[in-house]
Protein backbone atom coordinates (compact mmCIF):
# COMPACT_ATOMS: atom_id res chain seq x y z
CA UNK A 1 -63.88 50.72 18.64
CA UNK A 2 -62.98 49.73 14.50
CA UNK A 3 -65.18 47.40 13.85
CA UNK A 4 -63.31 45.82 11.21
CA UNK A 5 -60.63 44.60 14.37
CA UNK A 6 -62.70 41.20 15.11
CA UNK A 7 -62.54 40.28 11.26
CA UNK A 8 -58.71 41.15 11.31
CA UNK A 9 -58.40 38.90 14.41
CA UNK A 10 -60.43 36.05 12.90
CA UNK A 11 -58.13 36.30 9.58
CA UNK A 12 -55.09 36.88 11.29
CA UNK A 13 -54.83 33.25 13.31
CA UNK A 14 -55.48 31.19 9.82
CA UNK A 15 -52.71 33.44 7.44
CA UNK A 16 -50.47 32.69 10.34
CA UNK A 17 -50.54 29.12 10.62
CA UNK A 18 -50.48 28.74 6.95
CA UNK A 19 -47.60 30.95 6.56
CA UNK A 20 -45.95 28.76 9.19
CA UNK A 21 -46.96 25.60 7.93
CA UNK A 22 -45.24 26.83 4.38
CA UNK A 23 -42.20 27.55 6.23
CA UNK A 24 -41.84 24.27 7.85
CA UNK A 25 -42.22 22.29 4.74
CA UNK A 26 -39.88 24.46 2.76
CA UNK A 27 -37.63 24.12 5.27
CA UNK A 28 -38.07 20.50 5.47
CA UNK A 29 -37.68 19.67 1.79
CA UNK A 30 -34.30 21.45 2.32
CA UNK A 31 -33.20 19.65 4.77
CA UNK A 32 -34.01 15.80 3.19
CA UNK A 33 -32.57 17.85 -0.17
CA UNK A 34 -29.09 17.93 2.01
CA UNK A 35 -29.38 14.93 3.81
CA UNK A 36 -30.48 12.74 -0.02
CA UNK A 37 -27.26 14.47 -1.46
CA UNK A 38 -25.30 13.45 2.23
CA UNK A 39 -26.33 10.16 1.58
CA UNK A 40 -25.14 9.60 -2.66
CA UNK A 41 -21.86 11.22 -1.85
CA UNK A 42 -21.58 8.69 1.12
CA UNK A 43 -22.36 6.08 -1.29
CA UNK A 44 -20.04 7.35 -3.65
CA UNK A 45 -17.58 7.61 -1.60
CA UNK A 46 -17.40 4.06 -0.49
CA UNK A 47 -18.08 2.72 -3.98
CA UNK A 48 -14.30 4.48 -4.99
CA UNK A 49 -12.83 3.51 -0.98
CA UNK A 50 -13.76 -0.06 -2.54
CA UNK A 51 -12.47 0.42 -5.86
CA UNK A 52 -9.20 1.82 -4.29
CA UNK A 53 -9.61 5.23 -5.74
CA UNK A 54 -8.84 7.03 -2.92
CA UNK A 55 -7.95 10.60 -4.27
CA UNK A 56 -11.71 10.86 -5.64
CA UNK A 57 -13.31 8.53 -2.41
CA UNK A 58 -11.99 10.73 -0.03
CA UNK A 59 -13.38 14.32 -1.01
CA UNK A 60 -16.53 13.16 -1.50
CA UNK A 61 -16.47 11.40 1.58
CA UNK A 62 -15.44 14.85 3.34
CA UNK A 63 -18.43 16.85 1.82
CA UNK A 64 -21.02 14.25 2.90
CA UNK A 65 -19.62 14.22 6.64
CA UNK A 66 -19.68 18.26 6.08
CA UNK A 67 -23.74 17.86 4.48
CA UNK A 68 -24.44 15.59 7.56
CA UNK A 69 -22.26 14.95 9.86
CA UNK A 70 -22.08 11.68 11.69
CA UNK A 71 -19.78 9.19 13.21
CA UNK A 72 -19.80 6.57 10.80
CA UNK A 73 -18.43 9.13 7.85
CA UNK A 74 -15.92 10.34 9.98
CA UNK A 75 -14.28 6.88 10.41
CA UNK A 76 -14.83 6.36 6.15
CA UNK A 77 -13.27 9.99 6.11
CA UNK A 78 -10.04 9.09 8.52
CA UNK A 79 -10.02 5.28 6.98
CA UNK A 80 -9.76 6.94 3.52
CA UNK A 81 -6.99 9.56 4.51
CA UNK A 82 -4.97 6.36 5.84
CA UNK A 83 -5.61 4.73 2.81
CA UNK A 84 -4.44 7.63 0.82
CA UNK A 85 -0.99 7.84 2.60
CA UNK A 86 -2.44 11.32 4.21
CA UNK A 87 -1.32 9.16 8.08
CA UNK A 88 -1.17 12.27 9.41
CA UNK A 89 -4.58 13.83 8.62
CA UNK A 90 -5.90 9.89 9.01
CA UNK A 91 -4.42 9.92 12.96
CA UNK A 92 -5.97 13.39 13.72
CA UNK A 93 -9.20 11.79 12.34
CA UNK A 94 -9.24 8.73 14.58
CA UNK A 95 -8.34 10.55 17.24
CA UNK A 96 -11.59 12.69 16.78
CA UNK A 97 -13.51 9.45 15.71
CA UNK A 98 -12.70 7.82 19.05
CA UNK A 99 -13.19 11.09 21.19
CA UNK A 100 -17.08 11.07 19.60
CA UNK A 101 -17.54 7.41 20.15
CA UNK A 102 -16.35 7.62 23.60
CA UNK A 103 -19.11 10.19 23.90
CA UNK A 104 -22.04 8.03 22.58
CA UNK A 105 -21.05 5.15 23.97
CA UNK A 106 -20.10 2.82 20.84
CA UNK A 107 -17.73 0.31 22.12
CA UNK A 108 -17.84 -1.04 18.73
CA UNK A 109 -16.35 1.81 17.01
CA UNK A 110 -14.10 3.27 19.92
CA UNK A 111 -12.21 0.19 19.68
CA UNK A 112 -12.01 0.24 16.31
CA UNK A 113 -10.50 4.01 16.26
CA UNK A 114 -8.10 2.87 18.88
CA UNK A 115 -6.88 -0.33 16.53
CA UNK A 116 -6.29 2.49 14.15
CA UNK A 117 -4.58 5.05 16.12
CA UNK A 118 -1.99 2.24 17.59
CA UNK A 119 -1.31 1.14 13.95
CA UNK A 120 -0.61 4.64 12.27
CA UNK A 121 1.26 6.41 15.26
CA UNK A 122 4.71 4.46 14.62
CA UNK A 123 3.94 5.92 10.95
CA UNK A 124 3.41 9.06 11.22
CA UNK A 125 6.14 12.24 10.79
CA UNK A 126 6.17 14.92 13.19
CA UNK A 127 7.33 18.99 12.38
CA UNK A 128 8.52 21.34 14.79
CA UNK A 129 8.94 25.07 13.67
CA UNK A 130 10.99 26.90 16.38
CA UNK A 131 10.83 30.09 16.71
CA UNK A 132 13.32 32.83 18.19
CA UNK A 133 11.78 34.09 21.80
CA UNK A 134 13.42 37.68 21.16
CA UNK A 135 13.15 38.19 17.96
CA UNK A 136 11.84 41.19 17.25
CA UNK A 137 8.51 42.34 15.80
CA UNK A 138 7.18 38.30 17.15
CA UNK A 139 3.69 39.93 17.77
CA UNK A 140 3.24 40.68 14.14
CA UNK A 141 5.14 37.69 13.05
CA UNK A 142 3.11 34.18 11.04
CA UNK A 143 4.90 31.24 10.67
CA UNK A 144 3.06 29.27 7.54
CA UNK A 145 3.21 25.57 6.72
CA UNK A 146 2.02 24.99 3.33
CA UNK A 147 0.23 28.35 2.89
CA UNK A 148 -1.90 27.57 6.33
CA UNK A 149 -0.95 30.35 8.84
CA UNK A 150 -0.04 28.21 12.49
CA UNK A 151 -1.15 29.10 15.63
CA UNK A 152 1.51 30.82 17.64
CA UNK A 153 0.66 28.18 20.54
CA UNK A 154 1.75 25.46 18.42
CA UNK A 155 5.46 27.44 17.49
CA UNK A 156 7.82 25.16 19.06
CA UNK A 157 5.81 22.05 19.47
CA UNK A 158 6.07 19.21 17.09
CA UNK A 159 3.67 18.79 14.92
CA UNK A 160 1.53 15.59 13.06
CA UNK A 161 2.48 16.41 9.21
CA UNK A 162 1.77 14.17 6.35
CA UNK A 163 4.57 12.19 4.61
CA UNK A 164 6.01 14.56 1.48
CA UNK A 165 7.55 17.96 0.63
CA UNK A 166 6.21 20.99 3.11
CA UNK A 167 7.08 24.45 2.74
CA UNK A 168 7.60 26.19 5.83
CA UNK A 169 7.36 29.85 5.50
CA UNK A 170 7.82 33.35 8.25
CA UNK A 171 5.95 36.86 6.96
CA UNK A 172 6.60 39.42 9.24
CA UNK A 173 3.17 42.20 8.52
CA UNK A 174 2.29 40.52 6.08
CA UNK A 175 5.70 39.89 3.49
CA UNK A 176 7.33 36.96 3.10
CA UNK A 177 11.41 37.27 4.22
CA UNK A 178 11.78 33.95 4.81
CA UNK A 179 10.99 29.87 3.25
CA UNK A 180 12.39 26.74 3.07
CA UNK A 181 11.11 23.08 1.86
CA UNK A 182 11.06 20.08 4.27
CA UNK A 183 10.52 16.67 2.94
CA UNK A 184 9.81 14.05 5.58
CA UNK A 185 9.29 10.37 5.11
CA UNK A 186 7.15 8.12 7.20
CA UNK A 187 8.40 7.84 11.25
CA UNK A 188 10.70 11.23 10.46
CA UNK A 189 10.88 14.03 12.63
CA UNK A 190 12.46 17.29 11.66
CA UNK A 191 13.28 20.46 13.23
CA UNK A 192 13.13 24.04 11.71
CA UNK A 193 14.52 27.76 13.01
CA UNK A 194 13.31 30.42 11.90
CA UNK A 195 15.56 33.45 11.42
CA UNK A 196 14.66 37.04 12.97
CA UNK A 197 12.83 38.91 11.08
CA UNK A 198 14.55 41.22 8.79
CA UNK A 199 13.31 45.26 8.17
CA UNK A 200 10.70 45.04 5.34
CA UNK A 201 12.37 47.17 2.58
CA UNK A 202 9.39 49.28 0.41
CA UNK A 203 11.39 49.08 -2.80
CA UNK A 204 12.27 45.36 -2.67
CA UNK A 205 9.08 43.90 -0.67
CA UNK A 206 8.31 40.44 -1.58
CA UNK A 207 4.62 40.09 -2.44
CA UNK A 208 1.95 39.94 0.38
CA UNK A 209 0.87 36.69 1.69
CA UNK A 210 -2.80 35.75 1.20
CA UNK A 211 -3.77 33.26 4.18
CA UNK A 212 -5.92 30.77 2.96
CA UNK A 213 -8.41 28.76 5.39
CA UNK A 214 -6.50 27.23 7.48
CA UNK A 215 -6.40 23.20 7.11
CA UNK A 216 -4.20 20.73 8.76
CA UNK A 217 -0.54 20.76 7.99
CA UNK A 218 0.53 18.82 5.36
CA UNK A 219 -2.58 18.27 2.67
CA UNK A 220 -0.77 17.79 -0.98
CA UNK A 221 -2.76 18.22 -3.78
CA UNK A 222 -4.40 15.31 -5.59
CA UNK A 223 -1.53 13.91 -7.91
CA UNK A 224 0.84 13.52 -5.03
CA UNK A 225 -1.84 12.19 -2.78
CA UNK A 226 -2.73 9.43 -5.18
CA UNK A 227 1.10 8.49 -5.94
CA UNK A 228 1.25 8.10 -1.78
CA UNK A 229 -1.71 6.25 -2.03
CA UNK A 230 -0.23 3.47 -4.27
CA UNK A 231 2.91 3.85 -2.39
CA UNK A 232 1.98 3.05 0.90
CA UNK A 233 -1.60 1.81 1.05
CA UNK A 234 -1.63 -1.73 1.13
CA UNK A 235 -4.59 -3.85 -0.35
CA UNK A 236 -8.16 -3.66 0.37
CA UNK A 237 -9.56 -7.06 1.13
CA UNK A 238 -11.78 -8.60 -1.94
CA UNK A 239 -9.86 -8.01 -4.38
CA UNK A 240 -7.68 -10.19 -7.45
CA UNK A 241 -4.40 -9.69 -7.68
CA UNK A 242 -2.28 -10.39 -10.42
CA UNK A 243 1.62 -10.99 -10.86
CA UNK A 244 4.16 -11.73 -13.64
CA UNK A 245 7.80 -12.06 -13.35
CA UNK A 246 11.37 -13.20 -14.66
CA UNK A 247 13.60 -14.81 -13.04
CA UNK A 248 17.56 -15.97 -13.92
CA UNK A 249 19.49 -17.71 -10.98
CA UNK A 250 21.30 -20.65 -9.72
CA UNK A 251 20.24 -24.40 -9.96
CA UNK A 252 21.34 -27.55 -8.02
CA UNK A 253 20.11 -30.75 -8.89
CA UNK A 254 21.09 -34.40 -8.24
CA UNK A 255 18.57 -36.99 -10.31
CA UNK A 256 18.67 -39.46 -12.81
CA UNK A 257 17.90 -42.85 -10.91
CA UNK A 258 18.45 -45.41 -14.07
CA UNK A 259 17.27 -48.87 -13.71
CA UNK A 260 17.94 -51.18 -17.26
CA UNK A 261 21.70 -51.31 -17.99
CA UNK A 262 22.73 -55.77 -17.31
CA UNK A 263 25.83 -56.88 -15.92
CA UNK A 264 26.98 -60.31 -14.74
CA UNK A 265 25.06 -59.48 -11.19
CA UNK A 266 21.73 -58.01 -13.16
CA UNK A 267 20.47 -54.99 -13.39
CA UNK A 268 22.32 -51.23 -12.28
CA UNK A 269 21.91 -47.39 -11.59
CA UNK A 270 23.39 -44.11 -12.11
CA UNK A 271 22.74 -40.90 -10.55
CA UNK A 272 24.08 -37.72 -11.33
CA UNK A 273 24.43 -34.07 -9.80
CA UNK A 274 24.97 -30.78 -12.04
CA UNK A 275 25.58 -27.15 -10.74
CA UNK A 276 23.73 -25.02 -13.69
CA UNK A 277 22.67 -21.52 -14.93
CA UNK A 278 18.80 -21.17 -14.72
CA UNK A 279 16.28 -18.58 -16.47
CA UNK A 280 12.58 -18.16 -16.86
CA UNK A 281 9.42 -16.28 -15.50
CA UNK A 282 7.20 -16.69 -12.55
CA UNK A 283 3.56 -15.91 -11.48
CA UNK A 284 1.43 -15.65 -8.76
CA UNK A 285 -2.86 -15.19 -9.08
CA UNK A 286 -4.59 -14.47 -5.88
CA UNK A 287 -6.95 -12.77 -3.92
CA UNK A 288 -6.43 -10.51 -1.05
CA UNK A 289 -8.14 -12.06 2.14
CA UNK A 290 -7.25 -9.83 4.35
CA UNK A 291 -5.48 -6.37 4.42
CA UNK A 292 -1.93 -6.92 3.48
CA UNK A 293 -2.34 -10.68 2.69
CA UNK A 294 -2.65 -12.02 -0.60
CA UNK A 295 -4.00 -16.15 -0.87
CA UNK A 296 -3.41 -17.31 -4.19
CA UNK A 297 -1.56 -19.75 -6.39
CA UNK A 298 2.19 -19.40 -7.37
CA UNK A 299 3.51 -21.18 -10.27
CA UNK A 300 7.82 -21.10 -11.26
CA UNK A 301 9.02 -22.60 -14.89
CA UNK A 302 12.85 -22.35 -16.05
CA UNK A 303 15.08 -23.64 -18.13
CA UNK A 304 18.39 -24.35 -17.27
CA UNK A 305 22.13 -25.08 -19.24
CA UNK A 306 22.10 -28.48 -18.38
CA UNK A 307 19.39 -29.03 -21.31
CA UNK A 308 16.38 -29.63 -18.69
CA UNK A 309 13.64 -27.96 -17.11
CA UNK A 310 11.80 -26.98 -13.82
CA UNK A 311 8.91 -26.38 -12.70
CA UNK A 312 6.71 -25.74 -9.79
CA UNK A 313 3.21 -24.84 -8.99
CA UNK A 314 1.06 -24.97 -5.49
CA UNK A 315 -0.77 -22.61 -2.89
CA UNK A 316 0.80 -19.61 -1.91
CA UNK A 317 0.33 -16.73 1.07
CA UNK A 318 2.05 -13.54 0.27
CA UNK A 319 2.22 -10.74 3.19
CA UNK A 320 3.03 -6.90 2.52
CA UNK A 321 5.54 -5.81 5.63
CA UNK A 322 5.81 -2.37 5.99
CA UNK A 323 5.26 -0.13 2.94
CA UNK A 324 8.14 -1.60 0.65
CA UNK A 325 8.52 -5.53 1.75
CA UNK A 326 6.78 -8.45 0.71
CA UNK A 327 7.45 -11.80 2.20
CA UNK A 328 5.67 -15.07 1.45
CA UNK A 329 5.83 -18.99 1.31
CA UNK A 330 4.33 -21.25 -1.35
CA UNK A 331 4.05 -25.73 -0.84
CA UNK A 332 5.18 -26.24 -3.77
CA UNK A 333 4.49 -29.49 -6.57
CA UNK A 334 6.47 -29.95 -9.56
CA UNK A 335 9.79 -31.73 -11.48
CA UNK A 336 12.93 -31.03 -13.10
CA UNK A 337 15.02 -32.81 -15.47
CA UNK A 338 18.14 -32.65 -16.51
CA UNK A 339 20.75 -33.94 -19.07
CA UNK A 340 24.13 -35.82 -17.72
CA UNK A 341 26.99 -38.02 -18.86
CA UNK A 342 26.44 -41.45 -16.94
CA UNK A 343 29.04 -44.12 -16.62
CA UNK A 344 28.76 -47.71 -17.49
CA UNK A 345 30.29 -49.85 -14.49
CA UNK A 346 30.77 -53.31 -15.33
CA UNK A 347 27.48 -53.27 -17.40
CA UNK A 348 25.67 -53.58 -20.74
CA UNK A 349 23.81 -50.20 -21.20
CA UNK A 350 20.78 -50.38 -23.24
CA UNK A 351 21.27 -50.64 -27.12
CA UNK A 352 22.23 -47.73 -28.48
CA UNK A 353 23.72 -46.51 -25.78
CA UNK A 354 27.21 -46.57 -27.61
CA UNK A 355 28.81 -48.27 -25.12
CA UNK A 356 29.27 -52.29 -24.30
CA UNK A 357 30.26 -54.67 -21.83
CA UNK A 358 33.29 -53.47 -19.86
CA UNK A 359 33.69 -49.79 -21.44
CA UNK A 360 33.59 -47.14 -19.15
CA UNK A 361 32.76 -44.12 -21.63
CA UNK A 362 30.26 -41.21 -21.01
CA UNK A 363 26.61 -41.53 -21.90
CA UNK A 364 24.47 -38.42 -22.45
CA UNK A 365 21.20 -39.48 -21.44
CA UNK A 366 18.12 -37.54 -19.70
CA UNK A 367 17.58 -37.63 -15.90
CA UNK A 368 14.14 -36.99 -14.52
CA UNK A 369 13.79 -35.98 -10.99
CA UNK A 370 10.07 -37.36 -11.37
CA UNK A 371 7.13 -36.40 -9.16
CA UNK A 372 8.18 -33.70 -6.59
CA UNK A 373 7.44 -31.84 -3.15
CA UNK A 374 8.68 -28.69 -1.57
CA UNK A 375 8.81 -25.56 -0.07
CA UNK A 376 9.20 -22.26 -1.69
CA UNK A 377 9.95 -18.80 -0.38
CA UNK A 378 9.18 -15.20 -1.27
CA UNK A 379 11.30 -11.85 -1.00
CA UNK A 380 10.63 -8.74 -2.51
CA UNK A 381 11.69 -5.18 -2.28
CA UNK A 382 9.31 -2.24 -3.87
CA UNK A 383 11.12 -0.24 -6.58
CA UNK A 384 8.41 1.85 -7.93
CA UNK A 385 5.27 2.57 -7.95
CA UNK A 386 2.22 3.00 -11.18
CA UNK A 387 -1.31 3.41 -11.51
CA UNK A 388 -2.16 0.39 -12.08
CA UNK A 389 0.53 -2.03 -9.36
CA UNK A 390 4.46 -2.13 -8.62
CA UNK A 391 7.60 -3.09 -9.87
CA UNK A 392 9.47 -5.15 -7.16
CA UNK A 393 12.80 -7.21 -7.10
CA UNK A 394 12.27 -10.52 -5.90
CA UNK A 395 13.91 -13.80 -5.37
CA UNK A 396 11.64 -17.15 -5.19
CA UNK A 397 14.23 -19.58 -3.83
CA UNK A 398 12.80 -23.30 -3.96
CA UNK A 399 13.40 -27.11 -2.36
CA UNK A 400 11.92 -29.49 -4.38
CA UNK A 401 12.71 -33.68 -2.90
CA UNK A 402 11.63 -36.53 -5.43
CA UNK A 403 10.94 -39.94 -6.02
CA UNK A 404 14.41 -39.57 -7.77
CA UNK A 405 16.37 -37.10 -6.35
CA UNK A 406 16.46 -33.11 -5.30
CA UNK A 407 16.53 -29.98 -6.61
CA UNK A 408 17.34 -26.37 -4.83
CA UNK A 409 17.12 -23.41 -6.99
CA UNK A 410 18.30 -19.31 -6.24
CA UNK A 411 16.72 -17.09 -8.31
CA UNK A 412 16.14 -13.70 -8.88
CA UNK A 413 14.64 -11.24 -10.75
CA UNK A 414 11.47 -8.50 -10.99
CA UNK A 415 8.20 -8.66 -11.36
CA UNK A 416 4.62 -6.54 -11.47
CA UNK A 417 1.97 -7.19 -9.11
CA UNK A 418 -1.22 -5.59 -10.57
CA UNK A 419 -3.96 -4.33 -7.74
């Protein structure tokens, strides 16, 4: 028998359970090293989903879900993807989301997916690559979209793609013969053949194909993500909004109730109506309530031909329909004045009118509609797209009824709404 065996024993069972206990706490500052950085990119992340920075939110967003994954990120992750204008990617994501909260039981969230899924579905374009059943070689045959090889199952099944430009591309062992660009717009579908693969010639082989990871169809890189993003993502509630416009239109007014001129019965009145040429600028300050609705305060000045003005000012609610229409509807205060020849009837006008008892000649003299109600209305149509807002062409048509008369006005023109 070694008698040193009872002394290895006796030292073995200690160097064990410290070696193990060494383990487990490396191991464990590893693991809240991975779920601290999980956490600050999930913070991040949501700071720029806030901020409406959505082509920086939504990577970081994606590595914290990868760090730790959890259903809460994965909703930020999809939310963010819609945001972005990615509706494709953002559907796929929901429909994972709601699969997952099905599973744990959070009615909360599962009907919050579903909300999401009904809203983006009517959005989102759809890809079908077809594929010739005989064509020869098939077994060595991959159909690309965007540099991601596609599963042969999904060949001749439409497909959730992204809005934007997709190449579509066939390598048959490995060389490209065959591409072509798709561009589809929101609600699109599209349908591509592919031709039969042609013999591979050494001499005039197209370079080989390096397959990337495979991701879903249609990710764009960042600069066309973040124009989509301002193109079709409507407003984050809590936020300002800013807007400043011109205008030139149309103008009817009938005012100018005038009490002071004497005749042989006392005193008289003249009212007039003009048809006139208006120009000038509008604006609109709000804040965005809800997603898509703007509450804010709407103000309309112009001058007009006639040598008078108008303006308006009140409450406004401005709704984004769609990706490219904004409608809205303001209660609107205000005035307008105007400047008209009048007619003596019988009458003494005031002095200096220029005109005495029994003339009938033209005064010029200025016609207030006074103190004034009404309704206005907002149309606008998207042109473009910046950084910072968009360009639309609007028109702001108005009703305005006074103490002395009423005023309808036609106008349009453009203006920048800043986000």
């Amino acid at each position: 028998m070694n008698p040193l065996r009872p002394f290895r024993r006796t030292l073995w069972a200690p160097l064990s359970a410290a070696l193990l206990g060494a383990s487990a706490l490396l191991w464990g500052r590893q693991v809240a090293a991975e779920e601290s950085a999980a956490e600050k990119l999930f913070r991040e992340g949501r700071a720029l989903l806030v901020e409406q920075r959505f082509a920086e939110a939504c990577p970081k967003l994606e590595e914290s879900q990868r760090l730790e994954p959890s259903l809460g990120t994965k909703l930020n992750v999809a939310y963010c993807h819609e945001r972005l204008g990615a509706v494709a990617t953002a559907w796929v994501g929901f429909q994972e989301a709601l699969t997952t909260a099905r599973t744990e039981g959070d009615a909360a969230r599962e009907a919050f997916a579903r909300s999401r899924i009904e809203a983006i579905a009517p959005r989102v374009p759809w890809l079908r690559v077809r594929v010739s059943a005989g064509d020869a070689g098939a077994d060595q045959l991959a159909i690309l979209i965007d540099g991601a090889a596609l599963d042969p199952v999904a060949w001749d099944k439409e497909l959730p793609v992204d809005p934007g430009e997709h190449v579509v591309a066939a390598a048959h062992r490995g060389e490209v013969f065959w591409q072509t660009t798709v561009t589809l717009r929101e609600s699109e579908r599209a349908d591509v053949a592919v031709p039969p693969a042609a013999p591979v010639e050494p001499a005039s082989a197209p370079a080989a194909v390096s397959r990337p990871e495979q991701r879903p169809a249609a990710r764009r890189d960042g600069a066309r993500e973040a124009r989509s993003a301002r193109a079709a993502a409507p407003g984050a509630a809590g936020r300002f909004v800013y807007e400043a416009g011109v205008l030139v239109g149309f103008l009817w007014l009938e005012a100018g109730k005038i009490d002071g001129c004497i005749t042989r019965y006392g005193t008289c009145s003249f009212n007039a109506e003009t048809d006139t040429f208006l120009a000038g600028a509008t604006g609109f300050v709000g804040y965005t309530a809800m997603e898509r609705l703007d509450l804010g305060l709407r103000a309309q000045i112009g001058l007009h031909s006639s040598e008078g003005i108008l303006f308006a000012l009140g409450p406004s609610a401005s709704y984004l329909l769609g990706e490219r229409f904004r409608v809205g509807s303001t209660l609107l205060f205000g005035t307008a004045t105007h400047t008209a020849e009048v007619y003596e009837q019988g009458g003494y006008l005031p002095a200096g009118s220029g005109a005495g008892y029994g003339d009938e000649g033209p005064v010029e003299t200025d016609l207030p509609l006074g103190f004034s109600l009404g309704l206005g209305a907002e149309l606008g149509m998207k042109l473009m797209d910046s950084p910072a807002g968009s360009l639309f062409l609007q028109a702001t048509p108005l009703f305005l009824v006074g103490a002395d008369g009423v005023a309808a006005s036609l106008p349009l023109g453009v203006a920048y709404r800043w986000n």
